[in-house]
C-alpha atoms as a PDB file:
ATOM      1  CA  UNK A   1       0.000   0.000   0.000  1.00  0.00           C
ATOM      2  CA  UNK A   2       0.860   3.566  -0.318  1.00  0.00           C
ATOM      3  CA  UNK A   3      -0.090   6.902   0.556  1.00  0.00           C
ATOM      4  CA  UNK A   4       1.531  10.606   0.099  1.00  0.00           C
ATOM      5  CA  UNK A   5       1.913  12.685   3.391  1.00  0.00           C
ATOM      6  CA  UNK A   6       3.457  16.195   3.817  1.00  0.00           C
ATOM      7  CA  UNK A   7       5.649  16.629   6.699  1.00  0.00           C
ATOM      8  CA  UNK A   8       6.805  20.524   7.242  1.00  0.00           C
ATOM      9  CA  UNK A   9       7.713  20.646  10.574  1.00  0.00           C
ATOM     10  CA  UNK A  10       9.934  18.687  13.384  1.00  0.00           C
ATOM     11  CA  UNK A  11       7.021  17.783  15.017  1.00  0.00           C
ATOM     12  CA  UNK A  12       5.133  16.631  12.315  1.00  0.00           C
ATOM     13  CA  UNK A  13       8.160  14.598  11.217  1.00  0.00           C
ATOM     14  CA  UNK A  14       8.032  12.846  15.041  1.00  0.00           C
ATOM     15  CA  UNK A  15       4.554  11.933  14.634  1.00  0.00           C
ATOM     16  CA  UNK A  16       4.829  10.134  11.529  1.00  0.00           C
ATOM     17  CA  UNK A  17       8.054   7.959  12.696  1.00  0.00           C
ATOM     18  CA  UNK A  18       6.399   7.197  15.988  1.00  0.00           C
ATOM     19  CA  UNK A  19       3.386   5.629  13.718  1.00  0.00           C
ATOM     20  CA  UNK A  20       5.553   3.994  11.418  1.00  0.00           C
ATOM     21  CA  UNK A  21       7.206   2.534  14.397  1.00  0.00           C
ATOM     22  CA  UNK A  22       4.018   0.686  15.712  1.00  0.00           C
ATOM     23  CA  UNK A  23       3.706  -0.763  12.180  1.00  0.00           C
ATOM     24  CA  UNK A  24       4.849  -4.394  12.195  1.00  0.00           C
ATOM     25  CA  UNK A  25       6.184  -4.491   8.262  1.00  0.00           C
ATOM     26  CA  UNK A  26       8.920  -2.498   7.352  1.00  0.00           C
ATOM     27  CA  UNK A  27       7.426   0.789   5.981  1.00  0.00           C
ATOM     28  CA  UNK A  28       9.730   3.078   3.686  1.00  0.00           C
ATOM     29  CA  UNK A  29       9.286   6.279   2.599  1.00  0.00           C
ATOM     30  CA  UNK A  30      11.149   8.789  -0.593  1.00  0.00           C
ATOM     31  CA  UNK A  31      10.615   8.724  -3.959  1.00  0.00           C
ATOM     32  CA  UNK A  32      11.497   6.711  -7.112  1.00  0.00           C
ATOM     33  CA  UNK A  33      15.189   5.468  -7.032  1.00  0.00           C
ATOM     34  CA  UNK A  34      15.915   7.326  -3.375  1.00  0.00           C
ATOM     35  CA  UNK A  35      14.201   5.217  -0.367  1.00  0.00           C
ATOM     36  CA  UNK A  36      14.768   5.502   3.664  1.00  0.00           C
ATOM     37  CA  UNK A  37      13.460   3.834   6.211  1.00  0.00           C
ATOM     38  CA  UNK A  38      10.358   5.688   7.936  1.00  0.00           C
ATOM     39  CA  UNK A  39      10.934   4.340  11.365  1.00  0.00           C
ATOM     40  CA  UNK A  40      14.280   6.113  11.423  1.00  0.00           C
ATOM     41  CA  UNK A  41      14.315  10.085  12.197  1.00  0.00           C
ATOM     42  CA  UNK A  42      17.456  10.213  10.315  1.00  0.00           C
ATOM     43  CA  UNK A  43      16.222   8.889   7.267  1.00  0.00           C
ATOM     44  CA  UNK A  44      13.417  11.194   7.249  1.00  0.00           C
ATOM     45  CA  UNK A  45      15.675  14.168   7.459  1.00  0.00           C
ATOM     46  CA  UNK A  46      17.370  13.266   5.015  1.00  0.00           C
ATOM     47  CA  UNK A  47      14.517  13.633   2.233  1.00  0.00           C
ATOM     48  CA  UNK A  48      13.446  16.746   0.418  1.00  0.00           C
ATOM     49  CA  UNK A  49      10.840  17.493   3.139  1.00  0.00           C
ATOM     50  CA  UNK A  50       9.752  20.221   1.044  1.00  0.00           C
ATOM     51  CA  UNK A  51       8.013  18.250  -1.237  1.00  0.00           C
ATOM     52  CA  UNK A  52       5.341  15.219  -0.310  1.00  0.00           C
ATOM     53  CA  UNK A  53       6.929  11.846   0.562  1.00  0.00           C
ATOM     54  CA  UNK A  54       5.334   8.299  -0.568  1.00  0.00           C
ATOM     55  CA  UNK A  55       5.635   6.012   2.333  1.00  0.00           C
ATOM     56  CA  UNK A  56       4.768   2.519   1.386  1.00  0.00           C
ATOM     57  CA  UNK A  57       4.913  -1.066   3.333  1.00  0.00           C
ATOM     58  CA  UNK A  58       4.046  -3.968   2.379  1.00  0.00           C
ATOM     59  CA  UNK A  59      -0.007  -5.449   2.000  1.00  0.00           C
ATOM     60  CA  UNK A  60       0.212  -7.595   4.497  1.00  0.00           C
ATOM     61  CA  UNK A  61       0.231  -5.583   7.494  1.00  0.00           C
ATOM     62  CA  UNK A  62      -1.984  -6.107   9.631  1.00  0.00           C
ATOM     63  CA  UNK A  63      -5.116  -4.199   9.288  1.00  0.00           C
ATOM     64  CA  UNK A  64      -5.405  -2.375  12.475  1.00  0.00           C
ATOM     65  CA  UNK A  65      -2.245  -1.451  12.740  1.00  0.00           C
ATOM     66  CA  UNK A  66      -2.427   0.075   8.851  1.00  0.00           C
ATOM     67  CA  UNK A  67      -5.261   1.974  10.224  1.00  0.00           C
ATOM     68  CA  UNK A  68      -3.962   3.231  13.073  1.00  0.00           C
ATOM     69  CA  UNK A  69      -1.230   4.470  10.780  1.00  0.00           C
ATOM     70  CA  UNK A  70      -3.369   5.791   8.665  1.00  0.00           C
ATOM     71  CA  UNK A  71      -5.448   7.959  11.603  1.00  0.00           C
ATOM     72  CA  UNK A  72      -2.196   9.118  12.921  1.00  0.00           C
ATOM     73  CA  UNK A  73      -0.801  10.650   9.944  1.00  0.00           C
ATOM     74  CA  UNK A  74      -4.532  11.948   8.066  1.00  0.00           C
ATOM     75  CA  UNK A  75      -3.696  15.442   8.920  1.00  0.00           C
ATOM     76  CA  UNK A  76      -0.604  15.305   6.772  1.00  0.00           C
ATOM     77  CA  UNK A  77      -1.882  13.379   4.085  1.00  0.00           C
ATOM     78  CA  UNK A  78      -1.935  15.032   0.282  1.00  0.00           C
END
């Protein structure tokens, strides 16, 4: 699955790692060719924050957790 999310500030950038974190699949996030890990702060900084990230993980995560992703990070969603 994937979904585009907007990050512009620190704290925003906290919130979506601590949800990625609770996610049981890895979960990346970039775009085309240049990938980091989302569960890692330091990967995240080091993307173009300026533009909207894809974060992606794989389908078969399980459901709640995808949603509870999903509610955490709706306010930064594009």
């Amino acid at each position: 699955m994937e979904i585009t999310i907007k990050v512009e500030k620190v704290t925003d950038v906290k919130t979506v790692v601590n949800a990625a974190c609770k996610m049981p699949v890895d979960v990346t996030a970039g775009e085309g060719r240049f990938t980091v890990d989302a569960k890692s702060i330091m990967g995240m900084y080091s993307l173009d924050l300026s533009k909207p990230v894809k974060f992606s993980w794989d389908n078969n995560a399980d459901e709640n957790k995808v949603n509870e992703f999903l509610e955490a990070v709706k306010p930064y969603r594009v």
